[in-house]
N, C-alpha and C. Protein backbone atom coordinates (compact mmCIF):
# COMPACT_ATOMS: atom_id res chain seq x y z
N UNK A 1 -4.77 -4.42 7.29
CA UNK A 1 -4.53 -3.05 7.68
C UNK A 1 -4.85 -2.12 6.51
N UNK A 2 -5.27 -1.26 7.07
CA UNK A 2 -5.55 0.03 5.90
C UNK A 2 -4.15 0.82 5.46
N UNK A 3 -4.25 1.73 4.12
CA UNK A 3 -3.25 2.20 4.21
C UNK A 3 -3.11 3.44 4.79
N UNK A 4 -4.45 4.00 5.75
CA UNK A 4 -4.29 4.82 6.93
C UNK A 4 -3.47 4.79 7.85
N UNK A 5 -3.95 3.42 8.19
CA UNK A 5 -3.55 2.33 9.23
C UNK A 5 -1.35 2.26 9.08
N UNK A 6 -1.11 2.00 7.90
CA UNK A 6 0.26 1.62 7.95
C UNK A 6 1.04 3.14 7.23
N UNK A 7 -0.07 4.08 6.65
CA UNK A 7 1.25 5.76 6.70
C UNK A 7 0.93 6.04 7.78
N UNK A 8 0.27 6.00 9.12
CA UNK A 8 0.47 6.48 10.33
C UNK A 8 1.27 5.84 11.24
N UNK A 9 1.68 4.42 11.03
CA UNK A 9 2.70 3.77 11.77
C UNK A 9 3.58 4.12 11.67
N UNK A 10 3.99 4.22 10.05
CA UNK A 10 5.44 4.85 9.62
C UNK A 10 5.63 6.27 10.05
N UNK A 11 4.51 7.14 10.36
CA UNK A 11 4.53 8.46 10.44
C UNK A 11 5.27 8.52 12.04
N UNK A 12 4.54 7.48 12.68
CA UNK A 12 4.82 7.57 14.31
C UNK A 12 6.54 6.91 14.43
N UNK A 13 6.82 6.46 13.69
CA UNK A 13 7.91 5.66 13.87
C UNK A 13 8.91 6.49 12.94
N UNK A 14 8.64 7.41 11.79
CA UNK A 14 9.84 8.30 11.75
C UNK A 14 9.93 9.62 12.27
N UNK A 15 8.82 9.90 13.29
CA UNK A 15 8.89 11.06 14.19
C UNK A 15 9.85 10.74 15.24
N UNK A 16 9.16 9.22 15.60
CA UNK A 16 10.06 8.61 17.08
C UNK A 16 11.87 8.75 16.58
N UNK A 17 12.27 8.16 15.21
CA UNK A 17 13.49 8.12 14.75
C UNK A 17 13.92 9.89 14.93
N UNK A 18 13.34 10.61 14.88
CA UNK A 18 13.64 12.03 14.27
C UNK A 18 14.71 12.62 15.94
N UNK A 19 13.60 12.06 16.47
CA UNK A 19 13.98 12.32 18.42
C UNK A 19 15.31 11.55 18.85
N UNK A 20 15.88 10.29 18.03
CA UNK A 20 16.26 9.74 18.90
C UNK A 20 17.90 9.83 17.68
N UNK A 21 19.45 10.38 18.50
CA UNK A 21 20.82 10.21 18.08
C UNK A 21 20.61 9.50 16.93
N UNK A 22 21.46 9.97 16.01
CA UNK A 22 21.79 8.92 15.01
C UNK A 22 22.11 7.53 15.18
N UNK A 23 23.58 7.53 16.25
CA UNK A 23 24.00 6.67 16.52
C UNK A 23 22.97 5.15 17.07
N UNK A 24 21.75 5.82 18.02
CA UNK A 24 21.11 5.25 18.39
C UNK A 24 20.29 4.60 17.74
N UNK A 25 19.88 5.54 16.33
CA UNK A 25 19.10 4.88 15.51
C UNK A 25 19.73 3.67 14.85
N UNK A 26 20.67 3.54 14.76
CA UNK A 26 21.79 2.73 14.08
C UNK A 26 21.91 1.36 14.99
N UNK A 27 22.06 1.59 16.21
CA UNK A 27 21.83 0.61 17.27
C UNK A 27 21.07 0.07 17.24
N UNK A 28 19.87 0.68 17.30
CA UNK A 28 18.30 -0.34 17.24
C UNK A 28 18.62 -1.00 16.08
N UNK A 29 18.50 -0.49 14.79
CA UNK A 29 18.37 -1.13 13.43
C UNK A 29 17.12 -0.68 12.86
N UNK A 30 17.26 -0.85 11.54
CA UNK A 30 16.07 -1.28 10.87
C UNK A 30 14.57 -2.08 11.34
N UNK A 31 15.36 -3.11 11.53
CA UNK A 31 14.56 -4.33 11.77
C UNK A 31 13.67 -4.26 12.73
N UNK A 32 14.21 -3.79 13.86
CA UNK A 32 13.48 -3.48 15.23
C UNK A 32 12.72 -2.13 15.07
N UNK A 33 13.18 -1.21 14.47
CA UNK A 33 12.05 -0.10 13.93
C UNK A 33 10.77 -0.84 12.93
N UNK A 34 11.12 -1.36 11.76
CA UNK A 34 10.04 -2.30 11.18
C UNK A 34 9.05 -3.21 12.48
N UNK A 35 9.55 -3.94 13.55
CA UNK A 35 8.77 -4.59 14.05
C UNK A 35 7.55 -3.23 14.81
N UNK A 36 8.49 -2.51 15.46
CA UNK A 36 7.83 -1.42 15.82
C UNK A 36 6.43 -0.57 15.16
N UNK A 37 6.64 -0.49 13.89
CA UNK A 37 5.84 0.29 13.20
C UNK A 37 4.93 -0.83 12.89
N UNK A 38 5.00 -2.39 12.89
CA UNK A 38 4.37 -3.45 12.71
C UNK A 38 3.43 -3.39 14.42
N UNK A 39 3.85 -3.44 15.17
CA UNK A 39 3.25 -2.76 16.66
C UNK A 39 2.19 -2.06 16.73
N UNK A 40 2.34 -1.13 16.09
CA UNK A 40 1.96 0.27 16.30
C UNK A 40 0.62 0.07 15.03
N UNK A 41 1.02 -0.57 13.91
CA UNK A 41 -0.51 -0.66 13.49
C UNK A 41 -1.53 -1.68 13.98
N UNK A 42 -0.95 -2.12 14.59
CA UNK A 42 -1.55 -3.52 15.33
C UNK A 42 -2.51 -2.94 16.56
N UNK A 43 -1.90 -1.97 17.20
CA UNK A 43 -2.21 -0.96 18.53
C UNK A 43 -3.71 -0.35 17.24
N UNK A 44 -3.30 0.37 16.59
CA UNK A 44 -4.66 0.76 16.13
C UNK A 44 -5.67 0.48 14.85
N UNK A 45 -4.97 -0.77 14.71
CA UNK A 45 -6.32 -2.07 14.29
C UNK A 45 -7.07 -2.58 15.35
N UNK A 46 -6.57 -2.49 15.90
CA UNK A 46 -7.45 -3.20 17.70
C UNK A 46 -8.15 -1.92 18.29
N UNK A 47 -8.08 -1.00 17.75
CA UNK A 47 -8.47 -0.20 18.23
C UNK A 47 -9.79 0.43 17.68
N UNK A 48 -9.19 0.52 16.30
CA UNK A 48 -10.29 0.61 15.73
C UNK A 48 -11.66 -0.40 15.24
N UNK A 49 -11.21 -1.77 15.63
CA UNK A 49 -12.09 -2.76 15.56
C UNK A 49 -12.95 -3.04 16.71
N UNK A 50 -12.41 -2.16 17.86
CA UNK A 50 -13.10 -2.24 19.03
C UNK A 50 -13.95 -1.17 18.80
N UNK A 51 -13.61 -0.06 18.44
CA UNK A 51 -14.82 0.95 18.29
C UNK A 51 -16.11 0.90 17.08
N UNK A 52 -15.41 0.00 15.87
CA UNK A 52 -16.62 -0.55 15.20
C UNK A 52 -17.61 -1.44 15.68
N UNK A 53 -17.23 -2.40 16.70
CA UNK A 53 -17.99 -3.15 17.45
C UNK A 53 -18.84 -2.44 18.38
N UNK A 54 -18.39 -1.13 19.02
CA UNK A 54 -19.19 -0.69 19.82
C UNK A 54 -20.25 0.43 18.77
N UNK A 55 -20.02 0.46 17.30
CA UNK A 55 -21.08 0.86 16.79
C UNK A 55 -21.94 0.45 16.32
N UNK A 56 -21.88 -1.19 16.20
CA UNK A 56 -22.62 -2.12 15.57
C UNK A 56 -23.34 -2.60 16.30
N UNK A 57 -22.71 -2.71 17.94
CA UNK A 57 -23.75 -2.95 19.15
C UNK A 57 -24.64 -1.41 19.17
N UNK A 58 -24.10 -0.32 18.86
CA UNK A 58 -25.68 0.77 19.30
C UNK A 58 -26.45 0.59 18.05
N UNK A 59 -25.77 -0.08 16.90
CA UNK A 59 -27.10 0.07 15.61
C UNK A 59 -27.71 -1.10 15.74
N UNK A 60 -27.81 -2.53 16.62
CA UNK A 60 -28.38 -3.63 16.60
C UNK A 60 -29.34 -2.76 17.41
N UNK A 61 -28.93 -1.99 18.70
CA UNK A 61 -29.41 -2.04 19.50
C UNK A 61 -30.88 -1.12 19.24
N UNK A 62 -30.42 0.11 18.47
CA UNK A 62 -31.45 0.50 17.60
C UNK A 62 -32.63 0.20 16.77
N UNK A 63 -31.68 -0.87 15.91
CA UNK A 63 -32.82 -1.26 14.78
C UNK A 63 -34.02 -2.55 16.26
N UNK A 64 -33.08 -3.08 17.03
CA UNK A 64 -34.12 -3.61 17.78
C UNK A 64 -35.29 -2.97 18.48
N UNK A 65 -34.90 -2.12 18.75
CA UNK A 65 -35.47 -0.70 19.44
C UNK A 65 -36.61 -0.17 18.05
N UNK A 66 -36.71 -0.05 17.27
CA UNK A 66 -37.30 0.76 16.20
C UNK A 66 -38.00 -0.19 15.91
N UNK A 67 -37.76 -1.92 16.21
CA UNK A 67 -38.56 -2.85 15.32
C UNK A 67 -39.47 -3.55 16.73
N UNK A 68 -39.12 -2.85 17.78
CA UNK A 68 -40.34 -3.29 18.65
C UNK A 68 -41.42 -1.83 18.55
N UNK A 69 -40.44 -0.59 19.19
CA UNK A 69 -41.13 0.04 18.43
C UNK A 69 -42.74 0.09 17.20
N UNK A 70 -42.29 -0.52 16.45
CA UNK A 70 -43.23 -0.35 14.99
C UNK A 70 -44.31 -1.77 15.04
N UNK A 71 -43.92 -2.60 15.73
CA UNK A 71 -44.88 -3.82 16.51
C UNK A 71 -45.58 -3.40 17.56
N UNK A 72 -45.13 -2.70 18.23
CA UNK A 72 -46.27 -1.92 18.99
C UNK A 72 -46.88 -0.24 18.86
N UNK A 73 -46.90 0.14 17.64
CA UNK A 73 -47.26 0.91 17.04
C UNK A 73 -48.98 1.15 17.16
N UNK A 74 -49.44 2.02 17.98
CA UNK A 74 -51.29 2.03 17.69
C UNK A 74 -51.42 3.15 16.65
């Protein structure tokens, strides 16, 4: 994970704390907030590894494109 990746988990997860009773926060715990924010970068590592893949498929798809392209070049 980046450390994009894990100050925006924490960011999402002490906004979510900000919303929710003290008491409540106290209920959940720690622990279950940690798994949470462990969640939540997980949600956008997958996310963002899916959208690098879909840029690596349009630049294969390119350079294939440019290298038939230049083989059939008159």
């Amino acid at each position: 994970m980046t450390m994009k990746q894990t100050a925006h988990a924490q960011h999402v997860v002490s906004s979510f704390k900000e919303r929710l009773p003290i008491a409540m926060c106290n209920d959940i715990g720690e622990e279950h907030f940690d798994e949470l924010e462990l969640l939540i970068e997980s949600a956008i590592s997958a996310a963002v590894l899916a959208e690098m893949e879909k840029a690596a498929d349009k630049i294969d798809k390119l350079a294939h494109d440019v290298r038939h392209f230049a083989e059939h070049f008159d």
